[in-house]
Every structure is written in C-alpha cells, then in structure tokens.
N, C-alpha and C. Protein backbone atom coordinates (compact mmCIF):
# COMPACT_ATOMS: atom_id res chain seq x y z
N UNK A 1 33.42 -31.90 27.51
CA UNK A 1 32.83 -32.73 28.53
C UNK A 1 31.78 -31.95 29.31
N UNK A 2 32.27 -30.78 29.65
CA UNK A 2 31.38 -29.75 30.54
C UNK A 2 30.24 -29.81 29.48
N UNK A 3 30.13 -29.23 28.32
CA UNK A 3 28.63 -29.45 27.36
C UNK A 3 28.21 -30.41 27.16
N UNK A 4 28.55 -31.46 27.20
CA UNK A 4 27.71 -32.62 26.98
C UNK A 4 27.11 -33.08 28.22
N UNK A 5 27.69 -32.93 29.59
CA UNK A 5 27.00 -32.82 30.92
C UNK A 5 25.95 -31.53 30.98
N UNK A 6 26.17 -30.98 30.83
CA UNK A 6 24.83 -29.51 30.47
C UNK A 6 23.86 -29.89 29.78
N UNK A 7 24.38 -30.59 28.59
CA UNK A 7 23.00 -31.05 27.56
C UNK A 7 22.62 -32.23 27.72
N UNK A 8 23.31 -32.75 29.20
CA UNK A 8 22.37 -34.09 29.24
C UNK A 8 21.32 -33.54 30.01
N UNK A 9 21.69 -33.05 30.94
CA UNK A 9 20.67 -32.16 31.86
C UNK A 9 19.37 -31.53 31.81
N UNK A 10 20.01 -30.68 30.25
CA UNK A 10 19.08 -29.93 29.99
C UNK A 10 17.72 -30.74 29.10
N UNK A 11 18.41 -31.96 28.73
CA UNK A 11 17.40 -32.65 27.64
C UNK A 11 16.11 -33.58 28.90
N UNK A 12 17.18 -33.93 29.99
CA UNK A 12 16.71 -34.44 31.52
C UNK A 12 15.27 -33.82 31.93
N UNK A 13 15.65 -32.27 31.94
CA UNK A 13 14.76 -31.42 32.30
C UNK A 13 13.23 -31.41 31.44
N UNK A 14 14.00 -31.62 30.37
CA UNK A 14 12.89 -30.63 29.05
C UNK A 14 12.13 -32.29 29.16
N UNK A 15 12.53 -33.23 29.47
CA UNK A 15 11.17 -34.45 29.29
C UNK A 15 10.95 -34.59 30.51
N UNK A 16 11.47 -34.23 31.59
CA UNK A 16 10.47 -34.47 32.57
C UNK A 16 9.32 -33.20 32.61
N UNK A 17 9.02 -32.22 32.00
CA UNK A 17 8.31 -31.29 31.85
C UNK A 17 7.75 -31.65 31.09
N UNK A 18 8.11 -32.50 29.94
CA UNK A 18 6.94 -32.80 28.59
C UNK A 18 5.76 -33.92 30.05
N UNK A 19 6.58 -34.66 29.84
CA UNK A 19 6.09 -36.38 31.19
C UNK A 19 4.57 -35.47 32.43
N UNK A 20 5.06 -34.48 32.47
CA UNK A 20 3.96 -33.45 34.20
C UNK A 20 2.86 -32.96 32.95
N UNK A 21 3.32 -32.12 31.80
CA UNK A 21 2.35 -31.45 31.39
C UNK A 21 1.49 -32.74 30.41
N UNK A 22 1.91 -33.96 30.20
CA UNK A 22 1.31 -34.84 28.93
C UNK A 22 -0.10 -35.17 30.30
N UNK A 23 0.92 -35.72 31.93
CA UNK A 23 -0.14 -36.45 32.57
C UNK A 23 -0.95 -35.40 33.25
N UNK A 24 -0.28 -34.10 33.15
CA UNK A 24 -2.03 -33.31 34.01
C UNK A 24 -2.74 -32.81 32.99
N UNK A 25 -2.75 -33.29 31.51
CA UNK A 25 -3.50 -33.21 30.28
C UNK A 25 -4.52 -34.04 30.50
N UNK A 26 -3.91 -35.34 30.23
CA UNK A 26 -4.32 -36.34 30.48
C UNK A 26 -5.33 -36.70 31.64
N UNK A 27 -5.33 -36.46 32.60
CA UNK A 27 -6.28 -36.22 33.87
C UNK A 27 -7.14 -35.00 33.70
N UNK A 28 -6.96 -33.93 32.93
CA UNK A 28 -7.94 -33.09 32.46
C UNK A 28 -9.21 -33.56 31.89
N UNK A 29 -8.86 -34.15 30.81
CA UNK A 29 -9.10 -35.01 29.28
C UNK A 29 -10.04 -35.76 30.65
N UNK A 30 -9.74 -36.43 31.48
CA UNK A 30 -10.41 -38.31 32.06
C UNK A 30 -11.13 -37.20 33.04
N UNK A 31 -11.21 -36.52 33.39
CA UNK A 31 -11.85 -35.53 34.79
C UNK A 31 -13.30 -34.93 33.93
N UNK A 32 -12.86 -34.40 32.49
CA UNK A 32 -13.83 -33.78 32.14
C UNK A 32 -14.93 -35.24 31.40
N UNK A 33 -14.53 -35.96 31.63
CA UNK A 33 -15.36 -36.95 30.80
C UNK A 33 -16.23 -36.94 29.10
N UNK A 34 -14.77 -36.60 28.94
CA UNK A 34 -15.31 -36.42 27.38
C UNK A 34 -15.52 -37.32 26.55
N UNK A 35 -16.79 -38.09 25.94
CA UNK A 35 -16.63 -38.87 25.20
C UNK A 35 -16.77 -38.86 23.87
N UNK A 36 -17.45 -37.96 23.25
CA UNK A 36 -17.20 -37.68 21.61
C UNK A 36 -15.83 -36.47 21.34
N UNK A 37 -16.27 -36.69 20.11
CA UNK A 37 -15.16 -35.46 19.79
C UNK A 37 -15.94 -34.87 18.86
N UNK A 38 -17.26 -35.17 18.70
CA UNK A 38 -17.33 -34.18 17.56
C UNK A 38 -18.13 -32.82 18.06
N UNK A 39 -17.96 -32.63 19.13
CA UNK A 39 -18.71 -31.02 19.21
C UNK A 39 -17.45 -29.85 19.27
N UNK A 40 -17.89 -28.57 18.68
CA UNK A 40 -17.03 -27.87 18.75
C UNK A 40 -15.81 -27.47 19.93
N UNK A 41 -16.57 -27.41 21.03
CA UNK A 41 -16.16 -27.03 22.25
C UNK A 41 -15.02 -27.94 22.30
N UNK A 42 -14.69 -29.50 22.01
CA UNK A 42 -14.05 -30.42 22.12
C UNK A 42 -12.81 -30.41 21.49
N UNK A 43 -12.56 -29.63 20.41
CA UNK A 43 -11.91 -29.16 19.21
C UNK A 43 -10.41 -29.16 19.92
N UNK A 44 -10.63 -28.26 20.93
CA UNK A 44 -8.79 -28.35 21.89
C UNK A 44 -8.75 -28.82 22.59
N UNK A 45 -9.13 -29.78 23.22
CA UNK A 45 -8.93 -30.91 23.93
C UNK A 45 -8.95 -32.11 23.38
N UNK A 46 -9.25 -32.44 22.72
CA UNK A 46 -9.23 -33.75 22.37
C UNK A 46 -8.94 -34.16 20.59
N UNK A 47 -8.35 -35.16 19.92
CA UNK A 47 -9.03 -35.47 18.59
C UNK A 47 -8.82 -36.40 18.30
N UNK A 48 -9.56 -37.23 16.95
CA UNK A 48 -9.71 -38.36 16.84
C UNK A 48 -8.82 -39.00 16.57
N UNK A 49 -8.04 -40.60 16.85
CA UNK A 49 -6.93 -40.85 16.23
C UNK A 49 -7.47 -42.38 16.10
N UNK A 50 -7.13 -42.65 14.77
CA UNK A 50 -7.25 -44.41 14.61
C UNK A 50 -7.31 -45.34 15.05
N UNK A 51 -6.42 -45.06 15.97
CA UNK A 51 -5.68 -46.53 17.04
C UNK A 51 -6.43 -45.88 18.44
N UNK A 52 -6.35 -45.14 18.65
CA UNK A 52 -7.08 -44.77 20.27
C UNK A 52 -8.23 -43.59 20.45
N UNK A 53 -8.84 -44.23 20.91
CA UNK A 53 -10.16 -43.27 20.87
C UNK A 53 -10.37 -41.93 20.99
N UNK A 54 -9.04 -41.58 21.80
CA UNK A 54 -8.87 -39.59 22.33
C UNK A 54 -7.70 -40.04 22.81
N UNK A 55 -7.11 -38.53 21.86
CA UNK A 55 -5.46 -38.29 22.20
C UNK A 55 -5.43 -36.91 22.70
N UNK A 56 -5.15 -36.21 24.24
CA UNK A 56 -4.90 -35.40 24.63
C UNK A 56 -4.34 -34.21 23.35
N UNK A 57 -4.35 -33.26 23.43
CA UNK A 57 -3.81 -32.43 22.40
C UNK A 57 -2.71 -31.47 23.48
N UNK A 58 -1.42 -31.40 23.79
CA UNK A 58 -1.14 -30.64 24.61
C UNK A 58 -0.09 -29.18 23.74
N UNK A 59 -0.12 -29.34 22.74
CA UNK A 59 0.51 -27.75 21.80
C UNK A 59 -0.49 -26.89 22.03
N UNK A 60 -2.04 -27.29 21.39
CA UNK A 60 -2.62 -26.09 21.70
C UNK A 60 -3.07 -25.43 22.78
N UNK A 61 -2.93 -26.19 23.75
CA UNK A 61 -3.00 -25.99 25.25
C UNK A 61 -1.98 -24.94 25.65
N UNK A 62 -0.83 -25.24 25.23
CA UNK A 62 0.47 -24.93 25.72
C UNK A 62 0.29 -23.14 24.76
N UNK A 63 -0.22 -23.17 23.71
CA UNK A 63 0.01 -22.19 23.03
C UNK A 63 -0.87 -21.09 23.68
N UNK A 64 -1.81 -21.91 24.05
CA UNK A 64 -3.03 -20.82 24.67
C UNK A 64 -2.77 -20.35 26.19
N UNK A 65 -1.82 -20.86 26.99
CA UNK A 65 -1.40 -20.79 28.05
C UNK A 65 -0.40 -19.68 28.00
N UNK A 66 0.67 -19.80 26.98
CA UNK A 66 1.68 -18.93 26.55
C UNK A 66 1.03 -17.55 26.52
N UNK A 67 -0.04 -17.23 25.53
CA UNK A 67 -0.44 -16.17 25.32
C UNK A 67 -1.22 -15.60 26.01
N UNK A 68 -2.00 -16.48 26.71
CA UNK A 68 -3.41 -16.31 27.82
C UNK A 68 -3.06 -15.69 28.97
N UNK A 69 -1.40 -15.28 29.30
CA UNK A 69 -0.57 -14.80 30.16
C UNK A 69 -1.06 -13.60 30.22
N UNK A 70 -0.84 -13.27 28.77
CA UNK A 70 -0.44 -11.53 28.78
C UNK A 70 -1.87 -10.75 28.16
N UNK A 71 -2.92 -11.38 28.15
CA UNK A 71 -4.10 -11.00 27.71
C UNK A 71 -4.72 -10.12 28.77
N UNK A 72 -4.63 -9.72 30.08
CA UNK A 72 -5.21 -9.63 31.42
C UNK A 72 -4.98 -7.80 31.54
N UNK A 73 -4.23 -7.62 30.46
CA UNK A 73 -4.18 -6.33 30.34
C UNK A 73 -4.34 -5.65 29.05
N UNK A 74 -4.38 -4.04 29.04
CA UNK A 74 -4.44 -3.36 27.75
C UNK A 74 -3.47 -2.95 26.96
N UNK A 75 -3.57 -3.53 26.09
CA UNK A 75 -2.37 -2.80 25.01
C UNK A 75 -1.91 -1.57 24.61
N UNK A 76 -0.99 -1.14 24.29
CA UNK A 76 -1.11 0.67 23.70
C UNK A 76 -0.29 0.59 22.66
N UNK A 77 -0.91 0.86 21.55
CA UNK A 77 -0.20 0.80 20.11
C UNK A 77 1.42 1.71 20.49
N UNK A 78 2.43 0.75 19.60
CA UNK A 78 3.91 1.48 19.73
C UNK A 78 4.41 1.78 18.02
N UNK A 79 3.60 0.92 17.50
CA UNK A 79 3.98 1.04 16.35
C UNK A 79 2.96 0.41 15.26
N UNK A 80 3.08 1.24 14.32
CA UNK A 80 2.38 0.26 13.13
C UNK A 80 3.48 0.27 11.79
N UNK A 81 3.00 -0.84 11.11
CA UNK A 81 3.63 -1.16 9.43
C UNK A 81 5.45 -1.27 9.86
N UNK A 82 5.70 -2.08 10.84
CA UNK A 82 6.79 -2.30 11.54
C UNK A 82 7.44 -3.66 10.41
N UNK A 83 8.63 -3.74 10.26
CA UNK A 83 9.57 -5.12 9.74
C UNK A 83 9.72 -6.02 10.41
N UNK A 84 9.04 -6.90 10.49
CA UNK A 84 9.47 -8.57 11.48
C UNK A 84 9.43 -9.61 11.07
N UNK A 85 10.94 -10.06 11.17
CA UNK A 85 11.76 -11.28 11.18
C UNK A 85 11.62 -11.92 11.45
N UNK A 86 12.19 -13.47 11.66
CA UNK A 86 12.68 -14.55 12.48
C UNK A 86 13.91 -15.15 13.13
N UNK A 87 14.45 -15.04 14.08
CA UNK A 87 15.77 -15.80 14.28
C UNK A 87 15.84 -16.67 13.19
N UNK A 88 17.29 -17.17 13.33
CA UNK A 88 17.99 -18.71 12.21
C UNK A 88 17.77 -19.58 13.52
N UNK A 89 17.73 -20.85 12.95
CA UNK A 89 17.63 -21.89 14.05
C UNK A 89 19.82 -22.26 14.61
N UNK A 90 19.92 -21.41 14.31
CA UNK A 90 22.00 -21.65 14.85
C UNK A 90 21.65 -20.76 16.13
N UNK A 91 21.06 -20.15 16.40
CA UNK A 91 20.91 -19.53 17.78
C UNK A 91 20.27 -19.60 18.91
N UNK A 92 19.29 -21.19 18.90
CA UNK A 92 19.29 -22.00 19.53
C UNK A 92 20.02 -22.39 20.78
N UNK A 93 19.78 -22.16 21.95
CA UNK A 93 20.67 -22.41 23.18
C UNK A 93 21.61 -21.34 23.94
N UNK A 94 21.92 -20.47 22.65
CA UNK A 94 22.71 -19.25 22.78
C UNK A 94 22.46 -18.23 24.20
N UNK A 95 22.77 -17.81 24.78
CA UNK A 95 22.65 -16.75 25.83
C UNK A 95 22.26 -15.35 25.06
N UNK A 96 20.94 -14.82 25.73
CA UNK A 96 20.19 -13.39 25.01
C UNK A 96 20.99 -12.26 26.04
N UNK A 97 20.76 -11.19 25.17
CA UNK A 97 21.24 -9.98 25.55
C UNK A 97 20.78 -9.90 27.65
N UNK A 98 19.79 -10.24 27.61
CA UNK A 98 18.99 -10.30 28.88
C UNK A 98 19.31 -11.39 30.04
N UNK A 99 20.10 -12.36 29.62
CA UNK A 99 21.08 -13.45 30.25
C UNK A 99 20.38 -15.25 30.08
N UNK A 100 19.10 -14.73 29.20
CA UNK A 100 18.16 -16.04 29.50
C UNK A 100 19.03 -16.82 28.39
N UNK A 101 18.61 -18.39 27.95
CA UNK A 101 18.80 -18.72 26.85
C UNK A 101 17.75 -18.82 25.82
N UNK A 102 18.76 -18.93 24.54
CA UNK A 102 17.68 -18.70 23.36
C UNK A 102 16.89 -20.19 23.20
N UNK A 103 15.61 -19.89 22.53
CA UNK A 103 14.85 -21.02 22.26
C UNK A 103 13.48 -20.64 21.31
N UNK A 104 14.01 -21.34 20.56
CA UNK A 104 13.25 -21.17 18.84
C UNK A 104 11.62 -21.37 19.46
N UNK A 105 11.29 -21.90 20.20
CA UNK A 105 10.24 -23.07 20.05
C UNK A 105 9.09 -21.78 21.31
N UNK A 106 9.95 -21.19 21.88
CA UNK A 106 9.35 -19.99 22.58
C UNK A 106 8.42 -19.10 22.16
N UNK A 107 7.62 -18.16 22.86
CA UNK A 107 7.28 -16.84 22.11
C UNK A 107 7.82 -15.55 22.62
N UNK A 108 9.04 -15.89 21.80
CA UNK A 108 10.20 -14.50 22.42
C UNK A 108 10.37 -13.55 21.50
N UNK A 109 10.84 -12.47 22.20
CA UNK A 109 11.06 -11.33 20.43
C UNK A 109 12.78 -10.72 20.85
N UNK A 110 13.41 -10.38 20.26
CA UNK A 110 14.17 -8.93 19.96
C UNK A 110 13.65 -7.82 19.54
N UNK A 111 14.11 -6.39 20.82
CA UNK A 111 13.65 -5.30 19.80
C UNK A 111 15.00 -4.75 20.30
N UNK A 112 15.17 -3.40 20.03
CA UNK A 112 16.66 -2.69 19.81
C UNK A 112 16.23 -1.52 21.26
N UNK A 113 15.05 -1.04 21.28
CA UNK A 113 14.94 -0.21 22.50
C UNK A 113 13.84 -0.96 23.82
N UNK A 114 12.85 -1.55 23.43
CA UNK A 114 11.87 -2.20 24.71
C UNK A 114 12.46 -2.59 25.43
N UNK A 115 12.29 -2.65 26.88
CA UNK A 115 13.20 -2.95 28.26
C UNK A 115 12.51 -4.31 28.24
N UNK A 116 13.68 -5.16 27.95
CA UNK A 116 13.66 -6.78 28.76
C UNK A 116 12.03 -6.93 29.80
N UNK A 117 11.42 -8.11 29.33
CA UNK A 117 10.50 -8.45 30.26
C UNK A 117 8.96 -7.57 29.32
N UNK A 118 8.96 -6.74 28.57
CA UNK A 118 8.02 -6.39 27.97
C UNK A 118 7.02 -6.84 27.23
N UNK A 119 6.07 -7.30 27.39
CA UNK A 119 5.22 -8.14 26.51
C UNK A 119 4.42 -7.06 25.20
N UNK A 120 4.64 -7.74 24.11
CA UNK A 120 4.01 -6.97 22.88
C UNK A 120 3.59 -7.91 21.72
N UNK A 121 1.98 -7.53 21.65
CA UNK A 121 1.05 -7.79 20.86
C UNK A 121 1.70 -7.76 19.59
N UNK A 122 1.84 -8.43 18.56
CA UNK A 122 2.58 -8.49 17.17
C UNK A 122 1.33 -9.08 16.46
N UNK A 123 0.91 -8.21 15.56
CA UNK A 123 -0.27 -8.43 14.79
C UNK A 123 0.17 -8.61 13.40
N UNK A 124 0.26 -9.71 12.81
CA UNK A 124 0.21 -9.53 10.63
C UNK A 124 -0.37 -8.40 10.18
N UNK A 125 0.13 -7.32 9.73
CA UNK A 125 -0.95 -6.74 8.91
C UNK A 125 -1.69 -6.89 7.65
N UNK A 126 -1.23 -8.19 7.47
CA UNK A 126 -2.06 -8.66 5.99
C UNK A 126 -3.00 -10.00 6.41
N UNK A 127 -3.17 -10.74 7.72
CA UNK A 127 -4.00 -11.48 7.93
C UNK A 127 -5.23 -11.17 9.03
N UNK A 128 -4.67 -10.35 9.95
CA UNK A 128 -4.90 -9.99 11.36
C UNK A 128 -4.82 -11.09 12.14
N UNK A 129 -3.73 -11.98 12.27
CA UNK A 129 -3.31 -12.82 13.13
C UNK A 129 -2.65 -12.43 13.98
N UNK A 130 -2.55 -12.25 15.51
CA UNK A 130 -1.97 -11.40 16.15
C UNK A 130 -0.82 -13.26 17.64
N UNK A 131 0.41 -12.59 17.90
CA UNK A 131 0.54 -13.38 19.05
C UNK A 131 1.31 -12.40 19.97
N UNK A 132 1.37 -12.91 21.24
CA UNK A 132 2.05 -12.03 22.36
C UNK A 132 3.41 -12.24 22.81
N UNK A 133 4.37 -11.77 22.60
CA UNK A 133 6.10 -11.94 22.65
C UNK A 133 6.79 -11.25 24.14
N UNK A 134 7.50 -11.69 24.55
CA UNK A 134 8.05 -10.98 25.98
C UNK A 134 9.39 -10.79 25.27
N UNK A 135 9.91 -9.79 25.19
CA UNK A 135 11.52 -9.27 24.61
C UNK A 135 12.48 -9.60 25.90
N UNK A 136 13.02 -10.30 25.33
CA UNK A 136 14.14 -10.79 26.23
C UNK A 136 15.86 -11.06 25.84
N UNK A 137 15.79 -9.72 24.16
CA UNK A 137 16.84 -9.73 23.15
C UNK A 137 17.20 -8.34 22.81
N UNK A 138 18.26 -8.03 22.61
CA UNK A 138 18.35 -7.12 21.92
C UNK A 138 18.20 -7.09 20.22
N UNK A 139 18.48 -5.70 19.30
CA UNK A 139 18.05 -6.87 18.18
C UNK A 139 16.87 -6.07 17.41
N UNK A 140 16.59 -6.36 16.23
CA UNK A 140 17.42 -7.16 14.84
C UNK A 140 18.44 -5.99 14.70
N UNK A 141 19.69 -6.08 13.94
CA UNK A 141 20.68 -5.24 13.73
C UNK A 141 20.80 -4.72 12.46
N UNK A 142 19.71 -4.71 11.79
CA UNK A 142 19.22 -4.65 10.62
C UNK A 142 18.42 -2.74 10.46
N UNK A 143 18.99 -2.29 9.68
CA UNK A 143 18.19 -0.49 10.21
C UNK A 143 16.66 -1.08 9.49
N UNK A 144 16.35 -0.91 9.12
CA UNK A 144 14.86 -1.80 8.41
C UNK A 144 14.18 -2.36 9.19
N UNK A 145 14.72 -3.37 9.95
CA UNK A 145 13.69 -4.02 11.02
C UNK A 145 13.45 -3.30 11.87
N UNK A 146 12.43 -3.46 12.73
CA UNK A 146 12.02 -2.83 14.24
C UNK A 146 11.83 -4.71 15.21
N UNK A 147 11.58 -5.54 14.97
CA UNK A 147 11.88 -7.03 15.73
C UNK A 147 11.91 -7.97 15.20
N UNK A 148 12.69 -8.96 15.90
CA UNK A 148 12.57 -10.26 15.48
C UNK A 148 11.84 -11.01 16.03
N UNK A 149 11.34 -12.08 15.79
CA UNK A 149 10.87 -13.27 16.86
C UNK A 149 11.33 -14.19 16.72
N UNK A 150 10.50 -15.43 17.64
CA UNK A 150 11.17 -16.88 17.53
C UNK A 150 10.44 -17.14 16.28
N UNK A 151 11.10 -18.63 15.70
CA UNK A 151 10.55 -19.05 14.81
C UNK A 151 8.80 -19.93 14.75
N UNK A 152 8.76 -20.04 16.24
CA UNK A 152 7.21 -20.37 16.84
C UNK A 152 6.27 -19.26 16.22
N UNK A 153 6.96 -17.92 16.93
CA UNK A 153 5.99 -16.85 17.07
C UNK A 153 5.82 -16.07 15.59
N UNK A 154 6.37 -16.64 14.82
CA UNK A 154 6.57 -15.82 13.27
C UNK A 154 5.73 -16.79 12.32
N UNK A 155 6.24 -18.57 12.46
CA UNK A 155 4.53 -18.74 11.82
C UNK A 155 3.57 -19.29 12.63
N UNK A 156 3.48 -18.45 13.66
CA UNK A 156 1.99 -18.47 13.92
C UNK A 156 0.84 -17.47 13.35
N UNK A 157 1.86 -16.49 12.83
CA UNK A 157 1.13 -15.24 12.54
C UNK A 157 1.33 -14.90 10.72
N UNK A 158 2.32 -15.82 10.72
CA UNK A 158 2.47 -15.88 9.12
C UNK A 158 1.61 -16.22 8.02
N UNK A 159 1.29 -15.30 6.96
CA UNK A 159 0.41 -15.87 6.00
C UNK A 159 1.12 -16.93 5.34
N UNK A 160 2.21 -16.58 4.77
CA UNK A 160 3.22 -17.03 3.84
C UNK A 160 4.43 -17.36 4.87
N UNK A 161 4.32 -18.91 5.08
CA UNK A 161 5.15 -19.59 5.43
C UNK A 161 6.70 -19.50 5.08
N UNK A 162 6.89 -19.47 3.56
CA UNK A 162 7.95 -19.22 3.04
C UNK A 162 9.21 -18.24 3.26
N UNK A 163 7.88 -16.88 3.60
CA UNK A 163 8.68 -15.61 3.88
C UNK A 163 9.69 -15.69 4.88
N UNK A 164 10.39 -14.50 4.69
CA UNK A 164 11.28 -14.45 6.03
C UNK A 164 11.24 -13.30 6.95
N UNK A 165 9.90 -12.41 6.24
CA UNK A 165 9.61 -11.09 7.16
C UNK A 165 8.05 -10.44 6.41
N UNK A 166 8.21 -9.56 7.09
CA UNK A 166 6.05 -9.31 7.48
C UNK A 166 6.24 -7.93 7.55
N UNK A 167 4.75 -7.35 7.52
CA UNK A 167 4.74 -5.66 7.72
C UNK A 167 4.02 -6.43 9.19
N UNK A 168 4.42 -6.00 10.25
CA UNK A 168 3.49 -5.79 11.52
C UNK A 168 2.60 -4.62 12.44
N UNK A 169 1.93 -4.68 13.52
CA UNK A 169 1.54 -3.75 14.03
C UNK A 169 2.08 -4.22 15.84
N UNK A 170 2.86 -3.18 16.11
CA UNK A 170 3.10 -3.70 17.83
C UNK A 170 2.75 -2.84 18.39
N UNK A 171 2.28 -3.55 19.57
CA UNK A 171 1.17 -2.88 20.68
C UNK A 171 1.92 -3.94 22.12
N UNK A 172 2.17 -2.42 22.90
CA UNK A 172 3.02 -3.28 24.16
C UNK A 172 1.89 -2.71 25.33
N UNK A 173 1.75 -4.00 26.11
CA UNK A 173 0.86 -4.19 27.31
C UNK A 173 1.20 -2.72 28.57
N UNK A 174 0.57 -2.37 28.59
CA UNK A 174 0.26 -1.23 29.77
C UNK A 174 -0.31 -1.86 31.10
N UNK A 175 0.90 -1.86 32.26
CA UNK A 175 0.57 -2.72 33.85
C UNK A 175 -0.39 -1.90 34.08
C-alpha cells in the first residue's frame, strides 16, 4: 500500500513537470515568432508535423539544458581508453550509493572512486561523441570497467546501439 501511494506521487510529480516544461516551451516557440521551419537555426525548436504547423520539440531542449550545466568550466583528462557500460533497466527507482534515486532516463554515471556530485566529460573513442554525467553511484563492480552510465547517457554517445560497452575517454570538470 505504502508503494503504490509513493508511485502515485511520484508519477503526480513527474507530469506536472512534463505540463511547466511542455507550456514554457510552448511560450518560447509563440514569443520567438517563428514561422517557418526550414532554416537551420530553427532545427531545435521547432519541426514540421502533418496535422499542426509547429510542434515544440522539448527532449532536445531538455538534453541541451542537462549538459549546458556543466560546460562553464574546464575539464582535466582522468582517464583515457576507459570500459563503459550501461545500467539494466531493473534498477530503475532503486536508491544510489549517494542516497538519490536511480533513473535510466538521467545523465548519471557510477564510478568506484569519484566523490558523489562530480561531473565528467565521457567521450566515445571511436566516434568523438562526448556527454556530461554527475556520479551519484558507486560502481561498476566489474575489475574491467572504470563506469557505468544511464541508459540515456550511453546511447547518446553510442556508435553501436546494440553494444553493451565502449572504449571511453573521461575528463572531470575542474571548479
């Protein structure tokens, strides 16, 4: 009973946050007065859809917000040709070493020594696709790996979708 009152809550929460970020998209989108879509600049804000003339785009917004965090500073290489994983989606909701809960859909990592709260640059070394992770896990328990991530943050940077691990390069932000 106690979990199913928690997860009504929590599902409560998570759409009234979709509902704030769809309508101050949305008022972005009508403020900037955009009326084509075909110039480049337009590309993340807006795109074409059949039935309605412009559909807010709010993932890539959200993705660029995520990462656009931790850009404001310099990186300092910690590692190169590193092993990185992905969580399983069963660990979902779970409580992290750090007390937060888990969430696939995040850009979170596990490492086994970085102090909680650390943000680190995770680059492909076979695409140069790079995204920015805050460790908030202990982790992978694997002697081979050096991190895991969420399953967001692994194919974003993934060549090969399929895989289940990458050679990386991590580089953690210097305050």
């Amino acid at each position: 009973m106690k979990k199913s009152i928690t997860l009504f809550i929590f599902i409560a929460m998570v759409s009234i946050a979709v509902c704030q970020t769809s309508v101050a998209t949305k008022q972005n989108v009508s403020n900037a007065k955009v009326s084509s879509v075909k110039g480049a600049s337009n590309k993340g804000l807006v795109e074409k859809d059949s039935i309605k003339k412009e559909r807010a785009i709010t993932d890539i917004q959200e993705k660029k917000a995520d990462s656009m965090m931790a850009t404001l500073g310099t990186f300092k290489l910690y590692k190169k040709e590193s092993h990185a994983s992905y969580y399983a989606d069963k660990f979902n909701g779970k409580k992290t070493s750090s007390g937060r809960r888990f969430d696939n859909s995040k850009l979170t990592a596990a490492h086994k020594k970085l102090p909680f709260g650390t943000k680190v640059r995770v680059t492909n070394e076979k695409n140069g696709k790079s995204v920015i992770v805050e460790v908030i896990d202990r982790g992978p328990f694997v002697r081979s790996r050096e991190i895991d991530l969420t399953k967001r943050a692994f194919m974003e940077i993934a060549s090969n979708k399929g895989s289940g691990g990458m050679l990386v390069t991590l580089e953690v932000l210097n305050n």
